[in-house]
C-alpha atoms as a PDB file:
ATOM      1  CA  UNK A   1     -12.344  53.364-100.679  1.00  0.00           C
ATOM      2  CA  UNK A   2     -14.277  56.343 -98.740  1.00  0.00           C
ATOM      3  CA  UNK A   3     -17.126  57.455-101.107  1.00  0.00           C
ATOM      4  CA  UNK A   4     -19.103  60.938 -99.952  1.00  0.00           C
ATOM      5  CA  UNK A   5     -22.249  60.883-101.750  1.00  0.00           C
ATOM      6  CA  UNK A   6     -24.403  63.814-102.110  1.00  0.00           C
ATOM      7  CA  UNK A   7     -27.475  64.875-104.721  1.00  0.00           C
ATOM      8  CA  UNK A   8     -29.965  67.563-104.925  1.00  0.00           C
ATOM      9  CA  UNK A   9     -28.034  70.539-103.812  1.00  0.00           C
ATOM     10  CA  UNK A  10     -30.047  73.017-105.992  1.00  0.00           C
ATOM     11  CA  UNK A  11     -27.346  75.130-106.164  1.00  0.00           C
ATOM     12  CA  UNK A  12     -27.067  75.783-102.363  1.00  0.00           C
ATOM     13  CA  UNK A  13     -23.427  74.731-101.816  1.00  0.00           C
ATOM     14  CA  UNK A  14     -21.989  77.414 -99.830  1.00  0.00           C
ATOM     15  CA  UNK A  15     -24.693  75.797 -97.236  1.00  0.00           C
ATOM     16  CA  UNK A  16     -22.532  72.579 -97.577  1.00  0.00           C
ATOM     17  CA  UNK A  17     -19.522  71.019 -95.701  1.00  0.00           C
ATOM     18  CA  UNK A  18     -18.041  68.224 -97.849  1.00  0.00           C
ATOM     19  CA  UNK A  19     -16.206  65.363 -95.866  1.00  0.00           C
ATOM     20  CA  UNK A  20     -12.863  64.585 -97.490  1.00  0.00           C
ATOM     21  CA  UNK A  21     -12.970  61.217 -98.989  1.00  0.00           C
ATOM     22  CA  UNK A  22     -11.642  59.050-102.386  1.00  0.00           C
ATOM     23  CA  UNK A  23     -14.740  59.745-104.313  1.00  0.00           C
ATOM     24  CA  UNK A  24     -17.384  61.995-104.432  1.00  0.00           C
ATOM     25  CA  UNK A  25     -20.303  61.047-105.915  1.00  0.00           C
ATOM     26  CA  UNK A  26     -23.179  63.818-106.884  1.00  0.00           C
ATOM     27  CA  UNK A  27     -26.799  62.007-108.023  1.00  0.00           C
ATOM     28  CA  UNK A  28     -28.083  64.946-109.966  1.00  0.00           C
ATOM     29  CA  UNK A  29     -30.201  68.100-109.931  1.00  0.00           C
ATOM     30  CA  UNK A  30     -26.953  70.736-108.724  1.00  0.00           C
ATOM     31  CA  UNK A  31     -29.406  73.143-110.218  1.00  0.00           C
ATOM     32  CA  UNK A  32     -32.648  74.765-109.344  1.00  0.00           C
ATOM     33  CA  UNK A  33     -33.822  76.791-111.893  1.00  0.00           C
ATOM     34  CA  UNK A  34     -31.465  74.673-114.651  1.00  0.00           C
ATOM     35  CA  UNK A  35     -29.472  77.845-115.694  1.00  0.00           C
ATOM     36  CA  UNK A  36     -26.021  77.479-117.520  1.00  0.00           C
ATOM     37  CA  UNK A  37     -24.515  79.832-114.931  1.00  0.00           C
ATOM     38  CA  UNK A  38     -25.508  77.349-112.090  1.00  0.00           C
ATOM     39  CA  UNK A  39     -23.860  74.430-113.319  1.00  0.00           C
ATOM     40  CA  UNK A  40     -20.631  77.012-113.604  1.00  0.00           C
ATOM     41  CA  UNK A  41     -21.048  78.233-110.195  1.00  0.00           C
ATOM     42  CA  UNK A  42     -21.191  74.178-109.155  1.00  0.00           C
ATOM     43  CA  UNK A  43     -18.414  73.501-110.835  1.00  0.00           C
ATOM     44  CA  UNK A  44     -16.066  76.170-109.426  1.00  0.00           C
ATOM     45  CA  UNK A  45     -17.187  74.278-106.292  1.00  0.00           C
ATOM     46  CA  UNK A  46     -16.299  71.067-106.920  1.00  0.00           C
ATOM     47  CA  UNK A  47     -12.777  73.054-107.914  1.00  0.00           C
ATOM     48  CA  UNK A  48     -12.430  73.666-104.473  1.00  0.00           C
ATOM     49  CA  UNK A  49     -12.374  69.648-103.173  1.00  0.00           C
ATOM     50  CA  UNK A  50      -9.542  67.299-102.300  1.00  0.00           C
ATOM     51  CA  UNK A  51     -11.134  64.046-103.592  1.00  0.00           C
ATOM     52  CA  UNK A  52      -9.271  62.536-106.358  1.00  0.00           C
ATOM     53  CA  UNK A  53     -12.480  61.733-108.281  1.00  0.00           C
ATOM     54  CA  UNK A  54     -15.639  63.499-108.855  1.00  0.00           C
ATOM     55  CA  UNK A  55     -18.486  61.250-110.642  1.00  0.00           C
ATOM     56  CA  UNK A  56     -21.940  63.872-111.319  1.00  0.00           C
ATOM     57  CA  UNK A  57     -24.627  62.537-113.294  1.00  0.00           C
ATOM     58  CA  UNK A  58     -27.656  64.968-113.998  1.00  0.00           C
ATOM     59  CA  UNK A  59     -31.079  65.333-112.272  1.00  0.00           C
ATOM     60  CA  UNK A  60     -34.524  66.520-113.552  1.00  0.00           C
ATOM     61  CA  UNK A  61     -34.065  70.376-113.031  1.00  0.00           C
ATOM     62  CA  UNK A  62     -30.372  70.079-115.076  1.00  0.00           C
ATOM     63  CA  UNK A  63     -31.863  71.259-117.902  1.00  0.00           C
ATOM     64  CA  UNK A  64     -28.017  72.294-119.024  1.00  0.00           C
ATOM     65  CA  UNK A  65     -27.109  68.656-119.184  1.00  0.00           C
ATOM     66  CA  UNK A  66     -30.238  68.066-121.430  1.00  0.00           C
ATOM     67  CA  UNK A  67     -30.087  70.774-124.132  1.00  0.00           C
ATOM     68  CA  UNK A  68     -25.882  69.789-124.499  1.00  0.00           C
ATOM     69  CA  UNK A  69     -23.724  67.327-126.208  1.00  0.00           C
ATOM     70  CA  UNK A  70     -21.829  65.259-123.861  1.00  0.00           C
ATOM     71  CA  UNK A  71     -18.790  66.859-124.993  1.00  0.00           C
ATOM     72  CA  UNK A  72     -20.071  70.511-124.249  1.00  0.00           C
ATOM     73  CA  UNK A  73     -20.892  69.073-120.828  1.00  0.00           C
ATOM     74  CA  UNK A  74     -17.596  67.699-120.132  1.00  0.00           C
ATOM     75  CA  UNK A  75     -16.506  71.369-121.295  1.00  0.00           C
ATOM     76  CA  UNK A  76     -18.490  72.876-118.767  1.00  0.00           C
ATOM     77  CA  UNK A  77     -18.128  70.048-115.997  1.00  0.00           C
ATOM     78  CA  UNK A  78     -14.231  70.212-116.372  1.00  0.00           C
ATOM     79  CA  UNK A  79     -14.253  69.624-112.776  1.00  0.00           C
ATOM     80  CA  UNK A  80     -15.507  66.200-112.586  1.00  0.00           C
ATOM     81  CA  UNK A  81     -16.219  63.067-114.632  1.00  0.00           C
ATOM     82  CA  UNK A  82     -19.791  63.183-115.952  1.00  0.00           C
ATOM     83  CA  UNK A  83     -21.508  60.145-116.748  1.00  0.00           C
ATOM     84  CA  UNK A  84     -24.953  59.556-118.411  1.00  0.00           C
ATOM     85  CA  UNK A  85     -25.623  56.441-119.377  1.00  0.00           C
ATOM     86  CA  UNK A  86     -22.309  55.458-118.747  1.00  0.00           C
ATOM     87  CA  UNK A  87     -19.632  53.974-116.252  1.00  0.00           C
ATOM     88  CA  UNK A  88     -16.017  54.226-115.765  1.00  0.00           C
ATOM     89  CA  UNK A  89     -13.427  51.821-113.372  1.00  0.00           C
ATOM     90  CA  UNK A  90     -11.522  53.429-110.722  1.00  0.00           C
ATOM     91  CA  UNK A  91      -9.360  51.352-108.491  1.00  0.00           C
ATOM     92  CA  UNK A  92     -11.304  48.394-109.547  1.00  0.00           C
ATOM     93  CA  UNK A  93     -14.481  49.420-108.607  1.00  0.00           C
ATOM     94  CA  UNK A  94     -16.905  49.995-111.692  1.00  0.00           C
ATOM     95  CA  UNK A  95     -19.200  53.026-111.712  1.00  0.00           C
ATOM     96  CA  UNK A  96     -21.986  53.573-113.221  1.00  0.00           C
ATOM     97  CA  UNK A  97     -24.399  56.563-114.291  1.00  0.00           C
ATOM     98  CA  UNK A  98     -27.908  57.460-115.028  1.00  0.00           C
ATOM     99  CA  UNK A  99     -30.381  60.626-115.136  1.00  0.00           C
ATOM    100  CA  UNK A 100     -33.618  59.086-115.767  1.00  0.00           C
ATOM    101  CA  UNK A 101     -36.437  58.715-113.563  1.00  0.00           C
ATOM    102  CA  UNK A 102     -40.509  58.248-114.187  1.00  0.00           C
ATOM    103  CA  UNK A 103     -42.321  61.089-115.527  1.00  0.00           C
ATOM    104  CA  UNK A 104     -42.633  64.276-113.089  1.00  0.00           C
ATOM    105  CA  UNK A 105     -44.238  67.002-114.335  1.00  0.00           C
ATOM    106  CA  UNK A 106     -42.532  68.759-117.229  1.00  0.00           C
ATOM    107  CA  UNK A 107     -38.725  68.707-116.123  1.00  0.00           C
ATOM    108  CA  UNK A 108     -35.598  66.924-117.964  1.00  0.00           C
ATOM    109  CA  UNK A 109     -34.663  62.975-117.983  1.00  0.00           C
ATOM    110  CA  UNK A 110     -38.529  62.146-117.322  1.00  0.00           C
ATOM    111  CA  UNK A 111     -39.704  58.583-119.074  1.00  0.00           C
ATOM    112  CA  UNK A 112     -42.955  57.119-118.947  1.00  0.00           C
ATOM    113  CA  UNK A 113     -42.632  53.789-116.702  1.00  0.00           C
ATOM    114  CA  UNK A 114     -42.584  50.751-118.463  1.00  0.00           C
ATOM    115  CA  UNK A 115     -40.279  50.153-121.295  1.00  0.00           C
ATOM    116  CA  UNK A 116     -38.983  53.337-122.082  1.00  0.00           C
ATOM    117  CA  UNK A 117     -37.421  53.236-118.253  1.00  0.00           C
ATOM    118  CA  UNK A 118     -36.764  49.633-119.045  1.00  0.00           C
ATOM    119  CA  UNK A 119     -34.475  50.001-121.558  1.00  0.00           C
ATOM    120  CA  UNK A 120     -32.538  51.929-120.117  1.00  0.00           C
ATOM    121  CA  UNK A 121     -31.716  49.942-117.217  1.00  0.00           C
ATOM    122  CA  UNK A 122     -30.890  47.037-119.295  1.00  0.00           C
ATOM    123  CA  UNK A 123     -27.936  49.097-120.119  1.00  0.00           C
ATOM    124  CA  UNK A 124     -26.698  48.680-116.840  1.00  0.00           C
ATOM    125  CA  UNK A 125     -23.492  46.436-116.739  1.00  0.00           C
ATOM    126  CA  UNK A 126     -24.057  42.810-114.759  1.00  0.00           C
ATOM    127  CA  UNK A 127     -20.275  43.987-112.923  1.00  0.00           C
ATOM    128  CA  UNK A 128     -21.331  47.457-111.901  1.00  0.00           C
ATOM    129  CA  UNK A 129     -20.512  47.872-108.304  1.00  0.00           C
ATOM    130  CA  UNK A 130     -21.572  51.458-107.414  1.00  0.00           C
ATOM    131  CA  UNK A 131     -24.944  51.870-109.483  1.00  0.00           C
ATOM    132  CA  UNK A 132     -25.897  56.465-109.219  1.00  0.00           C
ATOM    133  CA  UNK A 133     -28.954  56.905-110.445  1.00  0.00           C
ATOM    134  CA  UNK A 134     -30.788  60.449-109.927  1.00  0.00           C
ATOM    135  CA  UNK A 135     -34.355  58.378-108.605  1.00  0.00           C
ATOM    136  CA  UNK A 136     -34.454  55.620-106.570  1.00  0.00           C
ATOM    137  CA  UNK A 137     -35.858  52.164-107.390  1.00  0.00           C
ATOM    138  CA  UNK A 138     -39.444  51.226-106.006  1.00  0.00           C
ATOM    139  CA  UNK A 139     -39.644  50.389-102.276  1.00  0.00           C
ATOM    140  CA  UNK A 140     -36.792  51.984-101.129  1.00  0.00           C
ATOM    141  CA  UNK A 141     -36.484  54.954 -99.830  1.00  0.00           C
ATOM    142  CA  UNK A 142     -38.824  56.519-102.054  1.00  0.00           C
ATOM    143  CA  UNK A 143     -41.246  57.823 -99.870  1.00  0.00           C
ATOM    144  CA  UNK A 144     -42.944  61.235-100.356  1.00  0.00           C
ATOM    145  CA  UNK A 145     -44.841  62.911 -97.615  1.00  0.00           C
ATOM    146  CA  UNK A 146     -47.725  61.649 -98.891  1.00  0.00           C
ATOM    147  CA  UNK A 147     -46.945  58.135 -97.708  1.00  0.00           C
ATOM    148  CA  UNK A 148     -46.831  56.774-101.644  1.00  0.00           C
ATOM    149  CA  UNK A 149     -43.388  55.163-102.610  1.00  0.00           C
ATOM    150  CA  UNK A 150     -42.665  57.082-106.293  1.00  0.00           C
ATOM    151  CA  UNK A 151     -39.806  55.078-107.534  1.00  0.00           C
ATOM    152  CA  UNK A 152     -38.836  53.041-110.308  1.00  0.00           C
ATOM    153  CA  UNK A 153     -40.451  49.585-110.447  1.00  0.00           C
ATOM    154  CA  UNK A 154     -38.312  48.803-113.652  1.00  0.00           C
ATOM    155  CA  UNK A 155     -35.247  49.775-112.333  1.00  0.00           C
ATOM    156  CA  UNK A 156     -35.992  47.842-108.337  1.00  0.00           C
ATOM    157  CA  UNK A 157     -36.378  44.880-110.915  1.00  0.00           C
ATOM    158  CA  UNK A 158     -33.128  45.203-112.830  1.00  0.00           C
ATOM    159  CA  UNK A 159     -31.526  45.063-109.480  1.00  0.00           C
ATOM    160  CA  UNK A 160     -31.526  41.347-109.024  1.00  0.00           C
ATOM    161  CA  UNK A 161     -29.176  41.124-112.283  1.00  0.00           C
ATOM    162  CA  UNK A 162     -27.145  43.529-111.047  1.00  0.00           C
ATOM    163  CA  UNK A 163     -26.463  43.084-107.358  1.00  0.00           C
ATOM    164  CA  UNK A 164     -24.433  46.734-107.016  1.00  0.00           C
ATOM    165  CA  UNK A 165     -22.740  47.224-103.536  1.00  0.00           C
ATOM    166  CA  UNK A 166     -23.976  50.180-103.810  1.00  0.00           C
ATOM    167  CA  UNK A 167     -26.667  52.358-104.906  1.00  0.00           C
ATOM    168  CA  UNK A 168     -26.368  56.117-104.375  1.00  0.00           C
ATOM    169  CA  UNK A 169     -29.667  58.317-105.688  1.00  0.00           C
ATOM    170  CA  UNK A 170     -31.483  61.644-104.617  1.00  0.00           C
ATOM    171  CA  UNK A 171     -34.533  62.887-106.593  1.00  0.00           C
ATOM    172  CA  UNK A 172     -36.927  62.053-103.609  1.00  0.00           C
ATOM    173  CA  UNK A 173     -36.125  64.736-100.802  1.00  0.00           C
ATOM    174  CA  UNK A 174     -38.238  63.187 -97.850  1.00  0.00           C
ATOM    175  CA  UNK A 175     -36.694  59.994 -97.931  1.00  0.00           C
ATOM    176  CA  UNK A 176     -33.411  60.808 -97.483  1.00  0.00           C
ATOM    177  CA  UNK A 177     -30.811  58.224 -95.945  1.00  0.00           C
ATOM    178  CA  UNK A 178     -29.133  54.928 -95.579  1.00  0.00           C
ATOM    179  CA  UNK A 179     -30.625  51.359 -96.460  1.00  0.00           C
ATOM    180  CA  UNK A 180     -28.691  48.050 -96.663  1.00  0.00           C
ATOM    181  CA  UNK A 181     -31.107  45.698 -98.458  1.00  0.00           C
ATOM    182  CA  UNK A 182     -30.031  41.788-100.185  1.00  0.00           C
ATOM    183  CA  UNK A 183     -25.952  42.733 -99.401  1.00  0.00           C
ATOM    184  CA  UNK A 184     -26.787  46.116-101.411  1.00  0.00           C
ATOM    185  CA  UNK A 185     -26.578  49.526 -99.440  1.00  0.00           C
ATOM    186  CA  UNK A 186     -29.020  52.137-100.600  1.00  0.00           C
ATOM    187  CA  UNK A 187     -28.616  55.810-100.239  1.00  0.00           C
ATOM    188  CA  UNK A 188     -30.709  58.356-100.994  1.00  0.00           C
ATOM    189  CA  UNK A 189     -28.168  61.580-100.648  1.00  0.00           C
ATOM    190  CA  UNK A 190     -30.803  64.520-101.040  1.00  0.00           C
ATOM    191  CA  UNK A 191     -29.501  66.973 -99.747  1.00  0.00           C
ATOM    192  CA  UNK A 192     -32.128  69.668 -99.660  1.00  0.00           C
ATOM    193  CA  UNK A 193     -36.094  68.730 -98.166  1.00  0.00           C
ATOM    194  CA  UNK A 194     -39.016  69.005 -99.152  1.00  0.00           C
ATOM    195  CA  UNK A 195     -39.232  73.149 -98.945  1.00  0.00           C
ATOM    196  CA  UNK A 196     -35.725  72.876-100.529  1.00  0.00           C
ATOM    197  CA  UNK A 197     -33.478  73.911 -97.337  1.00  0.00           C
ATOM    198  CA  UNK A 198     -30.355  72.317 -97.371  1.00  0.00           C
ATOM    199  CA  UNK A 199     -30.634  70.499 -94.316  1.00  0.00           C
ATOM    200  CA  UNK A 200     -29.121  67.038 -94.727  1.00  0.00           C
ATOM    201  CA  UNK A 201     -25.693  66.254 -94.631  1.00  0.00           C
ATOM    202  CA  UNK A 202     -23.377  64.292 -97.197  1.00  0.00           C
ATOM    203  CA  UNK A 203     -23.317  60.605 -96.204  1.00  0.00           C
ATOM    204  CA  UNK A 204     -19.863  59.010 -96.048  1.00  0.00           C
ATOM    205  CA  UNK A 205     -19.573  55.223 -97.056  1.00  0.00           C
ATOM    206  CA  UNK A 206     -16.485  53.300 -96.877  1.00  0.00           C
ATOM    207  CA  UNK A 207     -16.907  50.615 -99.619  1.00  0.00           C
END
C-alpha cells in the first residue's frame, strides 16, 4: 500500500505535484485564512487525483471544519473521506483521525495540555495502524526554530498503547520530515515553512 502524505498546504496547491499512490493522506490546515471558499477550491483539487482514497482531517486555521456538522463537511469535502475523531479500514489497514493539538494562540482544535488533550487520545483504537493527527507528539519532530519541541506530551504517551506503523502529522512547519522511532515511522508532511512557501514536497511511504 503506497500512502502520499501531505499537510499544511494553506491553500497553495497549484504549487504542488502529488505522487500517484493508494492513499493520500492530508494532516490538516488546507486553509490559510479558514474561508468556506478555500476548502471548495481544495476540494476541486483533490477532484483532480488518481488515488483511490483520500483521508483529510482538519488543522488549526480550518475554521470551516469547526463552525460545521460533520455531515455539512462531508457535503463540502465530497472529494475525500473526512475523519475527526474517527477511523475507517481500508484494505485491512485501520485509519485513524484527529484535529487537536495544544493551545496556539486563538485558532480552531486548540486544547489546553493535560486532560482535555488526554481524552482525546484515549479515543484512539489499540489496532490503529496509520494514526493522522494535525500536531505531532512531544519529541518528535516538533521542533520550532526556536529550538523548543511544541508537541503533545499526552498524545507521545498514548503511543506506547498504540504502537501505529505509522504516524503522519503537520502543524509544526520547521520540522518537517521522516522519523522511524520503536518500529513506528513518523512524518511530519508540512508542506509549507515557516514564512508559509510551499517548499516541501509530499512524502511517499510504502506501508
Amino acid at each position: 500500500m503506497r500512502i502520499v502524505c501531505i499537510s499544511d498546504t494553506h491553500g497553495q496547491t497549484s504549487a504542488l505535484q502529488i505522487p500517484d499512490g493508494d492513499i493520500l493522506i492530508v494532516a490538516g490546515d488546507v486553509c490559510l485564512s479558514g474561508s468556506s471558499f478555500e476548502l471548495e477550491l481544495f476540494n476541486d483539487f483533490l477532484g483532480l487525483l488518481p488515488h483511490t482514497h483520500k483521508l483529510v482531517i482538519a488543522g488549526n486555521h480550518d475554521w470551516p471544519f469547526f463552525f460545521q456538522t460533520q455531515e455539512e463537511i462531508r457535503a463540502l469535502l465530497n472529494n475525500a473521506i473526512y475523519l475527526e475523531d474517527s477511523g475507517i479500514e481500508i484494505n485491512g489497514v485501520n485509519f485513524y483521525g484527529s484535529p487537536w493539538q495544544p493551545d496556539f494562540h486563538n485558532w480552531a482544535y486548540n486544547l489546553p495540555r493535560g486532560e482535555a488533550l488526554a481524552q482525546m487520545w484515549e479515543m484512539i483504537p489499540d489496532d490503529t495502524d496509520v494514526l493522522v493527527t494535525h500536531g505531532p507528539p512531544y519529541g518528535i519532530l516538533d521542533r520550532v526554530y526556536s529550538g523548543d519541541h511544541v508537541g503533545c506530551e499526552d498524545l507521545l504517551a498514548v503511543l506506547p498503547r498504540v504502537m501505529p506503523k505509522l504516524h503522519v502529522f503537520g502543524h509544526i512547519h520547521e520540522d518537517y520530515g521522516v522519523l522511524k522511532q520503536n518500529n513506528t515511522v513518523f512524518v511530519n508532511a508540512a508542506i509549507c515553512d515557516g514564512q508559509y512557501r510551499p517548499v516541501n514536497d509530499p512524502i511517499v511511504i510504502d506501508l
